[in-house]
N, C-alpha and C. Protein backbone atom coordinates (compact mmCIF):
# COMPACT_ATOMS: atom_id res chain seq x y z
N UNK A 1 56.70 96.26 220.44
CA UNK A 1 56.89 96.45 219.00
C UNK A 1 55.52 96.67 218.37
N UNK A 2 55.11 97.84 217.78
CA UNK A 2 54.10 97.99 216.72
C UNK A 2 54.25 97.53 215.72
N UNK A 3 53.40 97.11 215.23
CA UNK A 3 53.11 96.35 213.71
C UNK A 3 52.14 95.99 213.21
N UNK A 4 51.83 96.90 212.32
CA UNK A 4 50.25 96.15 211.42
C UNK A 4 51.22 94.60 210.43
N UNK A 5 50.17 93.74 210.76
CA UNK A 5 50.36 92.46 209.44
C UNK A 5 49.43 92.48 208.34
N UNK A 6 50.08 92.15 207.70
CA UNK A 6 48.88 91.86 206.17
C UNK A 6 49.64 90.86 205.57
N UNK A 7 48.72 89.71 205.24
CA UNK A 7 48.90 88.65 204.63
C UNK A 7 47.82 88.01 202.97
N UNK A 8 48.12 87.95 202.18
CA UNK A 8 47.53 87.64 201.24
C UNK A 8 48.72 86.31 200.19
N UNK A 9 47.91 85.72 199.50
CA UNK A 9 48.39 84.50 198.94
C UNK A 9 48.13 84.51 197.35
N UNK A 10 48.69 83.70 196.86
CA UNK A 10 48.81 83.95 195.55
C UNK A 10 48.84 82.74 194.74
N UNK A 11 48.34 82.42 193.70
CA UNK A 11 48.12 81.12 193.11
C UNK A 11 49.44 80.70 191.73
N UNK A 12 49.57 79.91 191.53
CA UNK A 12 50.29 79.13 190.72
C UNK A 12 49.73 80.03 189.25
N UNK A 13 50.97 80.04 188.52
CA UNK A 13 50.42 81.23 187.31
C UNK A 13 50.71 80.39 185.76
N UNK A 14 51.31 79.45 186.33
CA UNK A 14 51.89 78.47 185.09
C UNK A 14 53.50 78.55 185.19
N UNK A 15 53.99 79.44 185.60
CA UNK A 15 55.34 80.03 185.51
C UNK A 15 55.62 80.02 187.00
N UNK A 16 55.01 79.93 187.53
CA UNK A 16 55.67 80.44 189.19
C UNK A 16 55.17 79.58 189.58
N UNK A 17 54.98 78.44 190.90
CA UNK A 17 54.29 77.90 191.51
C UNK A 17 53.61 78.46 192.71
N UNK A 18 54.21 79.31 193.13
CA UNK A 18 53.48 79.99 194.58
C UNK A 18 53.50 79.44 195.53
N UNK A 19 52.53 79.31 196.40
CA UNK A 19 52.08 78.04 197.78
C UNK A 19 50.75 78.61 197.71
N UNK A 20 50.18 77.91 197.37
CA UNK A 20 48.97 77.97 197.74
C UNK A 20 47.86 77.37 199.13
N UNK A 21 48.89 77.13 200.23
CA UNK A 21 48.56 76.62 201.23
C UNK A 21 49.45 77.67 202.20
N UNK A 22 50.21 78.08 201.87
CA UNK A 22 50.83 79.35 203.17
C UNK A 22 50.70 80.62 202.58
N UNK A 23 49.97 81.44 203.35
CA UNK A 23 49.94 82.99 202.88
C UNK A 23 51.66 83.44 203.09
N UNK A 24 51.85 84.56 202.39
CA UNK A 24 52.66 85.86 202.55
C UNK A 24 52.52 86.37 203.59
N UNK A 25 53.25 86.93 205.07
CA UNK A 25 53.05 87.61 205.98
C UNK A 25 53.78 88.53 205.69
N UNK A 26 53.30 89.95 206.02
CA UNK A 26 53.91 91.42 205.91
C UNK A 26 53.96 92.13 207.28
N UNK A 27 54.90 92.24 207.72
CA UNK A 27 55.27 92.76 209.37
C UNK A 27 55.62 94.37 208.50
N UNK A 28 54.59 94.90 208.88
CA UNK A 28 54.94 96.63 208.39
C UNK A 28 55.62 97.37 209.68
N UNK A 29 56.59 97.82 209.28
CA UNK A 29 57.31 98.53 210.36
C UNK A 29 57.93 97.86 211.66
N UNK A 30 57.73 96.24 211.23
CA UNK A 30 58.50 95.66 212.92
C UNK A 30 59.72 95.97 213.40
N UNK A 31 61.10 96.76 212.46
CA UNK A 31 61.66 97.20 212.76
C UNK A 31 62.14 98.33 212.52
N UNK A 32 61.03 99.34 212.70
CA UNK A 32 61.32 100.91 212.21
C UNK A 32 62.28 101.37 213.08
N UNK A 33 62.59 101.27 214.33
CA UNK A 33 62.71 101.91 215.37
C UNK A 33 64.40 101.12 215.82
N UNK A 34 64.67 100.01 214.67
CA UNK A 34 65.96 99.62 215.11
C UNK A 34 66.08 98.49 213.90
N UNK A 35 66.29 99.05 212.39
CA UNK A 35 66.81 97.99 211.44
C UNK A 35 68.17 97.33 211.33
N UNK A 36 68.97 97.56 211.97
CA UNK A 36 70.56 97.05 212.35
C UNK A 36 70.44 96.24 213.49
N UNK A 37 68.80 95.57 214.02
CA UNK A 37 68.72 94.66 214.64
C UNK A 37 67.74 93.43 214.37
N UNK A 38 67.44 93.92 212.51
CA UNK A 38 66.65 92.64 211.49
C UNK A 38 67.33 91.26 211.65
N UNK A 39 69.13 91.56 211.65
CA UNK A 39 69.51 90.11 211.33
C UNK A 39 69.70 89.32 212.66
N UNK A 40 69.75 90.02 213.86
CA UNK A 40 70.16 89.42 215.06
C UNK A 40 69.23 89.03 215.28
N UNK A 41 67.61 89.37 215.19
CA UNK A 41 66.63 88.86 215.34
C UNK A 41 65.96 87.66 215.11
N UNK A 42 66.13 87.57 213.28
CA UNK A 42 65.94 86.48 212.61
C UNK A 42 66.61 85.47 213.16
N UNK A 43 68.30 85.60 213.74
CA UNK A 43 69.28 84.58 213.52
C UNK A 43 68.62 83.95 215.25
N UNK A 44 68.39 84.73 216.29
CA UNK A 44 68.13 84.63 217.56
C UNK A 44 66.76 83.59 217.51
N UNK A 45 65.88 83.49 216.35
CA UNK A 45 64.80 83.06 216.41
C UNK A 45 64.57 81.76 215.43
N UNK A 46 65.80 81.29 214.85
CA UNK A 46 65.90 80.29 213.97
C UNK A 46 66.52 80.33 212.83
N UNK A 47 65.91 81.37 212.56
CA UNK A 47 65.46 81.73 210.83
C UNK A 47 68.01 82.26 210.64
N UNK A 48 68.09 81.63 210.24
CA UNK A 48 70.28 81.67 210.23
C UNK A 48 70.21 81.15 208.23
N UNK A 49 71.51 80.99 208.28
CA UNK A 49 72.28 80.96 207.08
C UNK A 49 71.70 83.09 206.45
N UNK A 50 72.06 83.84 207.05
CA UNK A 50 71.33 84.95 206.50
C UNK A 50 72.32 85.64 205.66
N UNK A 51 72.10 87.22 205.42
CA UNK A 51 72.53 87.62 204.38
C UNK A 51 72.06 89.07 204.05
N UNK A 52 73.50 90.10 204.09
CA UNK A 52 72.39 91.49 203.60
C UNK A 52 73.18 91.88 202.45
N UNK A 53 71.95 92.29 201.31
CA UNK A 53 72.26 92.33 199.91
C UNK A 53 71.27 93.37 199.13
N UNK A 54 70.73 93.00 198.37
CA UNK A 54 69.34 93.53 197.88
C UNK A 54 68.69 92.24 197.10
N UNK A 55 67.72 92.21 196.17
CA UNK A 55 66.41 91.45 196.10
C UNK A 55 67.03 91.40 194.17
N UNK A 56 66.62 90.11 193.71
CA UNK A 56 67.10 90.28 192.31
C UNK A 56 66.12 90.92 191.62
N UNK A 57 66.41 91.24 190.77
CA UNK A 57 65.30 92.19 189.55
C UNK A 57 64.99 91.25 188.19
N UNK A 58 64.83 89.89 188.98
CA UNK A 58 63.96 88.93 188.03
C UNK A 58 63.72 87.84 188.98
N UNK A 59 62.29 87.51 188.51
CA UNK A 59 61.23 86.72 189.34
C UNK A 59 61.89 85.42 189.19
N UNK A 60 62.07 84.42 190.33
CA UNK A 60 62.62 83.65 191.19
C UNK A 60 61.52 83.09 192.65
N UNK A 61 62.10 81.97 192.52
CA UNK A 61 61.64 81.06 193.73
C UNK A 61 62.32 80.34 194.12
N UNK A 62 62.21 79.73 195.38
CA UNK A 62 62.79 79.07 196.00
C UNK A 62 62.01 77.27 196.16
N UNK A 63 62.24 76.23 196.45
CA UNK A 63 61.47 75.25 196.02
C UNK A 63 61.64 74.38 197.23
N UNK A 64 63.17 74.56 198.18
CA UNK A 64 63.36 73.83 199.02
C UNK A 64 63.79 74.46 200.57
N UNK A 65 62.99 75.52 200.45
CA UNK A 65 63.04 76.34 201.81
C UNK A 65 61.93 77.46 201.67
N UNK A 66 61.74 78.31 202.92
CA UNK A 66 60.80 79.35 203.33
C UNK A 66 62.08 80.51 202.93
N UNK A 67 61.74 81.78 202.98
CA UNK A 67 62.33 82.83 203.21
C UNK A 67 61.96 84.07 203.91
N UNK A 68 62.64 84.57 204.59
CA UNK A 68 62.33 85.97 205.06
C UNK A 68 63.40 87.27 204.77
N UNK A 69 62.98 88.77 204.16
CA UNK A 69 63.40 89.47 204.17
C UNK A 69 63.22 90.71 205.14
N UNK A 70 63.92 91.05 205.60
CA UNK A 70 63.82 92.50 206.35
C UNK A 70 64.62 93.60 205.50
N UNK A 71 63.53 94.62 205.65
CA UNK A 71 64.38 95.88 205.09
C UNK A 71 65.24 97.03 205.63
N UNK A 72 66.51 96.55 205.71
CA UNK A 72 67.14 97.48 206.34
C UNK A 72 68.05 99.29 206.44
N UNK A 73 67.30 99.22 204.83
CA UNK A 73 67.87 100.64 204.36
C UNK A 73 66.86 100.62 203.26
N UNK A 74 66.47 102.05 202.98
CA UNK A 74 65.82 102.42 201.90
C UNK A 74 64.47 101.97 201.69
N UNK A 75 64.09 101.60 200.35
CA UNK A 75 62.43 100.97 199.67
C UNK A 75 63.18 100.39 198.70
N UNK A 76 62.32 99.59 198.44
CA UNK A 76 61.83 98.61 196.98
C UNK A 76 60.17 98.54 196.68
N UNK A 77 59.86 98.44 195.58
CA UNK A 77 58.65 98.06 195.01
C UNK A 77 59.38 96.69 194.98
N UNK A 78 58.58 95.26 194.90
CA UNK A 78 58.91 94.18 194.53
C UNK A 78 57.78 93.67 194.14
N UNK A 79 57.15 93.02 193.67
CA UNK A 79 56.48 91.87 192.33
C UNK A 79 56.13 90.64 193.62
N UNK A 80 55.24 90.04 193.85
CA UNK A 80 55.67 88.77 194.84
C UNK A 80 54.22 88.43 193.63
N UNK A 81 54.79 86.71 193.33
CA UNK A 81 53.60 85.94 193.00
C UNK A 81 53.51 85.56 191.57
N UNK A 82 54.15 86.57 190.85
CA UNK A 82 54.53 86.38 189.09
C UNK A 82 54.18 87.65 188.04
N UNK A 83 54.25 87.69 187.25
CA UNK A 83 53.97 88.55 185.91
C UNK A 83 52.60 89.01 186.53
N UNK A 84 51.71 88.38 187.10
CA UNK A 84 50.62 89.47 187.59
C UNK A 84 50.07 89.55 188.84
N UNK A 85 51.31 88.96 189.72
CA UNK A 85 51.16 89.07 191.21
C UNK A 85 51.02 90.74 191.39
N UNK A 86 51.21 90.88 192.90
CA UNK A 86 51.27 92.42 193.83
C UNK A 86 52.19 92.98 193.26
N UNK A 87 52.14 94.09 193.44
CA UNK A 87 53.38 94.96 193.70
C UNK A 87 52.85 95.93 195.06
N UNK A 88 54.37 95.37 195.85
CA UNK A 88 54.38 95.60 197.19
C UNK A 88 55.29 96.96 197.24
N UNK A 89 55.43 97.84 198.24
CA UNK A 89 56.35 98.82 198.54
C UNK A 89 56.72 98.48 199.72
N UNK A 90 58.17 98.42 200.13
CA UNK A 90 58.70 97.97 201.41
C UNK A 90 59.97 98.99 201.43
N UNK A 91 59.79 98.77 202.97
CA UNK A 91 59.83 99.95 203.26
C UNK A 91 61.17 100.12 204.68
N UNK A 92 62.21 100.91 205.27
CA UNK A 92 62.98 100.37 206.06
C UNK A 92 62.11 100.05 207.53
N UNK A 93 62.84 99.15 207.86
CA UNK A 93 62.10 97.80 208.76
C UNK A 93 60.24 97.23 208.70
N UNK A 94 60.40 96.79 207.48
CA UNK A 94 59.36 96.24 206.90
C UNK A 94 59.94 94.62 207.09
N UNK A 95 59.40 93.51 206.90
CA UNK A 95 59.65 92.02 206.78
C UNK A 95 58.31 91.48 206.09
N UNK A 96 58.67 90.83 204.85
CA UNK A 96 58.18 89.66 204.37
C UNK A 96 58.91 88.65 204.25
N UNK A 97 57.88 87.47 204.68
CA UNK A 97 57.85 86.12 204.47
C UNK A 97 57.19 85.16 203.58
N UNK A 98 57.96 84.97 203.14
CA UNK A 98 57.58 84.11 201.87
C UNK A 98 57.91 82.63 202.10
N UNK A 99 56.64 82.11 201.92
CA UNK A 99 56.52 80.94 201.75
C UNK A 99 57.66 80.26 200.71
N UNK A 100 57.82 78.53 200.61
CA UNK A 100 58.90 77.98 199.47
C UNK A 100 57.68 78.17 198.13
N UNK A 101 58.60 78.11 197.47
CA UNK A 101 57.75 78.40 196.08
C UNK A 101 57.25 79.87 195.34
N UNK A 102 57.07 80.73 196.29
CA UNK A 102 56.67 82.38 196.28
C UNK A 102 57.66 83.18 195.13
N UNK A 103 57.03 83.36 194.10
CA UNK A 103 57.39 84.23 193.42
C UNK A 103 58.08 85.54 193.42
N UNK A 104 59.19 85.70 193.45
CA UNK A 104 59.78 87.57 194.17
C UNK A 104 60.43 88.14 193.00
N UNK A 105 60.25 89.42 192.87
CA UNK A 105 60.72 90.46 192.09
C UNK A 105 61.40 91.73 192.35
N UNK A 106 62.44 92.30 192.57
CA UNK A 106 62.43 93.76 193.02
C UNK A 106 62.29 94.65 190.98
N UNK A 107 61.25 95.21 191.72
CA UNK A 107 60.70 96.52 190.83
C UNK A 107 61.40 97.98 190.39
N UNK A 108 61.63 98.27 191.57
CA UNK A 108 63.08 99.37 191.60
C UNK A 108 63.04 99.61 192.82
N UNK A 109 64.06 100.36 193.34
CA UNK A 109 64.66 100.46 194.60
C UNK A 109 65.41 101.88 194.65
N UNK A 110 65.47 102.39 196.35
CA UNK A 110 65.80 103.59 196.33
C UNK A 110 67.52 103.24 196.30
N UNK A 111 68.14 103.88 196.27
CA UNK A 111 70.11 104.10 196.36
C UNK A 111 70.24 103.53 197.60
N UNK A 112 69.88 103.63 198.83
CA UNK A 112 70.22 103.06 199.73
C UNK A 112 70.20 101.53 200.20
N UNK A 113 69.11 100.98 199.43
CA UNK A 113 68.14 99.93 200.22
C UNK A 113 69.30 99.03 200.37
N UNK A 114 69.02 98.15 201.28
CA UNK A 114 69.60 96.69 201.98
C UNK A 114 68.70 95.62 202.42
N UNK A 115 68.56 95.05 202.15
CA UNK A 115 67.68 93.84 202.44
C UNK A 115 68.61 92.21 203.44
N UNK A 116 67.82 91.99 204.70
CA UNK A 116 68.30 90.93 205.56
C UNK A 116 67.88 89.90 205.07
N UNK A 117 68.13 88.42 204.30
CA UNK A 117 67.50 87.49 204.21
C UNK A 117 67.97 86.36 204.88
N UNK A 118 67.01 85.88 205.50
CA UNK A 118 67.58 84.35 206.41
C UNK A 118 66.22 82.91 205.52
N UNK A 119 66.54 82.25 206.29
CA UNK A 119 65.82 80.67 206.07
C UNK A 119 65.82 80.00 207.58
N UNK A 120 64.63 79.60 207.66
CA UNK A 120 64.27 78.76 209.06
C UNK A 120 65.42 77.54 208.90
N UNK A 121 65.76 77.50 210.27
CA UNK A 121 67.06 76.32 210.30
C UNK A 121 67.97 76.66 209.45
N UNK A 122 68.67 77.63 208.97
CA UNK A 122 69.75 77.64 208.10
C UNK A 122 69.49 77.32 207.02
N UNK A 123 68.61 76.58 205.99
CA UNK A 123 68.71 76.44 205.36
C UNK A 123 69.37 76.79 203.61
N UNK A 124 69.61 76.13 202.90
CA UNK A 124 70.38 77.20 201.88
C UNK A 124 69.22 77.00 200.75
N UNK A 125 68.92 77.86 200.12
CA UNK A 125 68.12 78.16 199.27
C UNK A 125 68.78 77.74 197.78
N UNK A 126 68.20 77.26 197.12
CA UNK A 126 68.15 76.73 195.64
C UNK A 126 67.38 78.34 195.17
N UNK A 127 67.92 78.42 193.87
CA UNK A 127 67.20 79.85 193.17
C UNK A 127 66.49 79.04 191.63
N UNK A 128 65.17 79.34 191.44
CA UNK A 128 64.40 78.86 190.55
C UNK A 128 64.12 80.03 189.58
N UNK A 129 63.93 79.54 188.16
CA UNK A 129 63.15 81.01 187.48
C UNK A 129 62.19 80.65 186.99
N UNK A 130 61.35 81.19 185.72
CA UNK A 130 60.29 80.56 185.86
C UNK A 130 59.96 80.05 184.60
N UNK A 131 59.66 79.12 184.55
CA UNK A 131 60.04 77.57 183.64
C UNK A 131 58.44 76.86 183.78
N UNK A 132 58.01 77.36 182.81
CA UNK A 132 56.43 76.40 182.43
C UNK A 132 56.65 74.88 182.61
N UNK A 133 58.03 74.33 182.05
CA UNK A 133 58.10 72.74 182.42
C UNK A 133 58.00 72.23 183.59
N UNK A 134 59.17 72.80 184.46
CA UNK A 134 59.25 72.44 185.88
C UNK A 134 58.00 72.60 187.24
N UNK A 135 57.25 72.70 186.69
CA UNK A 135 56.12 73.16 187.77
C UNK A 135 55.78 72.20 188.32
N UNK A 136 55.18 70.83 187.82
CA UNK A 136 55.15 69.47 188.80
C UNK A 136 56.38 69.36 189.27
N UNK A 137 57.28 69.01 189.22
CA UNK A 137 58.47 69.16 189.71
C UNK A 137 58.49 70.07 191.01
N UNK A 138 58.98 71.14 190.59
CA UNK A 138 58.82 72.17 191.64
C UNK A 138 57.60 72.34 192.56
N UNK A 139 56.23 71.75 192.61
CA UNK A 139 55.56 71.61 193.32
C UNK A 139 55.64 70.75 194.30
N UNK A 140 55.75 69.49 193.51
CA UNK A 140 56.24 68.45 194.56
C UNK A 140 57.50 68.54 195.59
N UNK A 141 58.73 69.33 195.64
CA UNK A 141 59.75 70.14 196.03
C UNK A 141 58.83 70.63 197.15
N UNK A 142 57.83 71.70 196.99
CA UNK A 142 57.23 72.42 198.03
C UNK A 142 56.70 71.74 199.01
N UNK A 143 56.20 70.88 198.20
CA UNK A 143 54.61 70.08 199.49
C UNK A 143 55.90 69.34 200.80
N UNK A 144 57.77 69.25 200.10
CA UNK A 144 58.50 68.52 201.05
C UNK A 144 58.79 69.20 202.28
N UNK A 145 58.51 70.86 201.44
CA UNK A 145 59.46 72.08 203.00
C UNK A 145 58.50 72.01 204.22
N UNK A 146 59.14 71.28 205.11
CA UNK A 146 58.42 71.69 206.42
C UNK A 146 57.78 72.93 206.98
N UNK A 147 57.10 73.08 207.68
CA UNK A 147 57.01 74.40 207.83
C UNK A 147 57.21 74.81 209.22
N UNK A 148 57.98 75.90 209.28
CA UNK A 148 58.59 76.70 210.43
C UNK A 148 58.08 76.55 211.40
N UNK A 149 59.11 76.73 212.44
CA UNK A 149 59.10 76.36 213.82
C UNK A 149 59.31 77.61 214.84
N UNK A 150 59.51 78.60 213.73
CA UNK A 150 59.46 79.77 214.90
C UNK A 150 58.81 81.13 214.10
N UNK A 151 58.65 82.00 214.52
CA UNK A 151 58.21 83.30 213.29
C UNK A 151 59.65 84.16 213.62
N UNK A 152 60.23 84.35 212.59
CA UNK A 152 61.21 85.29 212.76
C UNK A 152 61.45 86.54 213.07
N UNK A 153 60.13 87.15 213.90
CA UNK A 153 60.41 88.52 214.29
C UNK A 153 59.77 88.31 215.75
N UNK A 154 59.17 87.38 216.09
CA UNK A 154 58.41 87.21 217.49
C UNK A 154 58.64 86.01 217.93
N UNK A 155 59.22 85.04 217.76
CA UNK A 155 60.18 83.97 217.78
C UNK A 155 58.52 82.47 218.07
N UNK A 156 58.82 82.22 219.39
CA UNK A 156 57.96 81.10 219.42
C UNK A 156 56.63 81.08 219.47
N UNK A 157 56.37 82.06 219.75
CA UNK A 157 54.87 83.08 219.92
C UNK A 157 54.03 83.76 218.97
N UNK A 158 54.78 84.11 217.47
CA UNK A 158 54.68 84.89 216.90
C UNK A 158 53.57 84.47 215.98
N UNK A 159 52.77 85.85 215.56
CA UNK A 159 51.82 85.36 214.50
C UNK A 159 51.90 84.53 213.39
N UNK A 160 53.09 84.11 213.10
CA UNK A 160 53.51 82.98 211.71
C UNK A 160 53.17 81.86 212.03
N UNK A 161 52.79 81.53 212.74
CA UNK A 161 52.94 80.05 214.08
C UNK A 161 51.29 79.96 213.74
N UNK A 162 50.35 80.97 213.95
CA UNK A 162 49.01 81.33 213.73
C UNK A 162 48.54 80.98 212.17
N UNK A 163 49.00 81.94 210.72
CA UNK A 163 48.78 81.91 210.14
C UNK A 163 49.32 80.83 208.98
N UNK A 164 50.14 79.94 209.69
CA UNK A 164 50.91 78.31 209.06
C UNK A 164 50.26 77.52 209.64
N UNK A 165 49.11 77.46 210.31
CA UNK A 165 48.70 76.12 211.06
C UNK A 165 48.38 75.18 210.04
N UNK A 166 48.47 74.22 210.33
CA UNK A 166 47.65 73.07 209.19
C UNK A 166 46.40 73.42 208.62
């Protein structure tokens, strides 16, 4: 499997909390060559309770789990991080991982797109928006999510395992 990674992190904005202790990993193209095999992958490698849908078009977090998306049809621009995070272009069989807490946006999207999302261990995801009050709150939520036990595209081996170390 070819794949450039790029990982960058993003800070707490007042509105979003972020993680500021786990980067964003970007698997560009890990599944160009076979996206109707994003979810068997994820599910084969931990990452279950999944799901193909598309990405909401308002910024959201999660507070009591990790997430991963694979792209299985089309593009999105998406927002990761808040009102002045990235804007990413993803792309079919692209995967980001987002840390709990990570800010996400879809920007616009082509007619086709589909997006795979799972959670390490099944987990079910709580949906957050972004609420200047709740931020201690929702921080403390984060510091609880364990962190993953497998990387969802390279399973026990995989560079996520690398770039989550303590």
């Amino acid at each position: 499997m070819q794949t450039n990674i790029v990982t960058f992190q993003c800070r707490a904005d007042g509105e979003i909390p972020n993680n500021e202790k786990l980067p964003i990993i970007i698997y560009q193209q890990a599944f160009v060559h076979a996206p109707e095999n994003i979810e068997l992958a994820f599910n084969r490698h931990g990452w279950t309770n999944s799901w193909i849908n598309g990405i909401f078009d308002y910024h959201h977090y999660h507070t009591n789990t990790h997430e991963v998306l694979g792209v299985r049809a089309g593009t999105a621009v998406v927002q990761i991080g808040g009102e002045q995070g990235k804007q990413i272009e993803l792309k079919t069989g692209d995967v980001i991982v987002l840390p709990a807490g990570t800010g996400h946006k879809r920007l616009n999207q082509s007619s086709d797109f589909l997006v795979v999302g799972a959670y390490p261990d099944g987990r079910s995801p709580n949906v957050k928006k972004q609420d200047p009050g709740s931020q201690a709150e929702a921080l403390m939520e984060i510091k609880q999510v364990p962190r993953a036990e497998t990387d969802p595209v390279f399973g026990e081996k995989g560079p996520l395992l690398d770039y989550w170390k303590d």
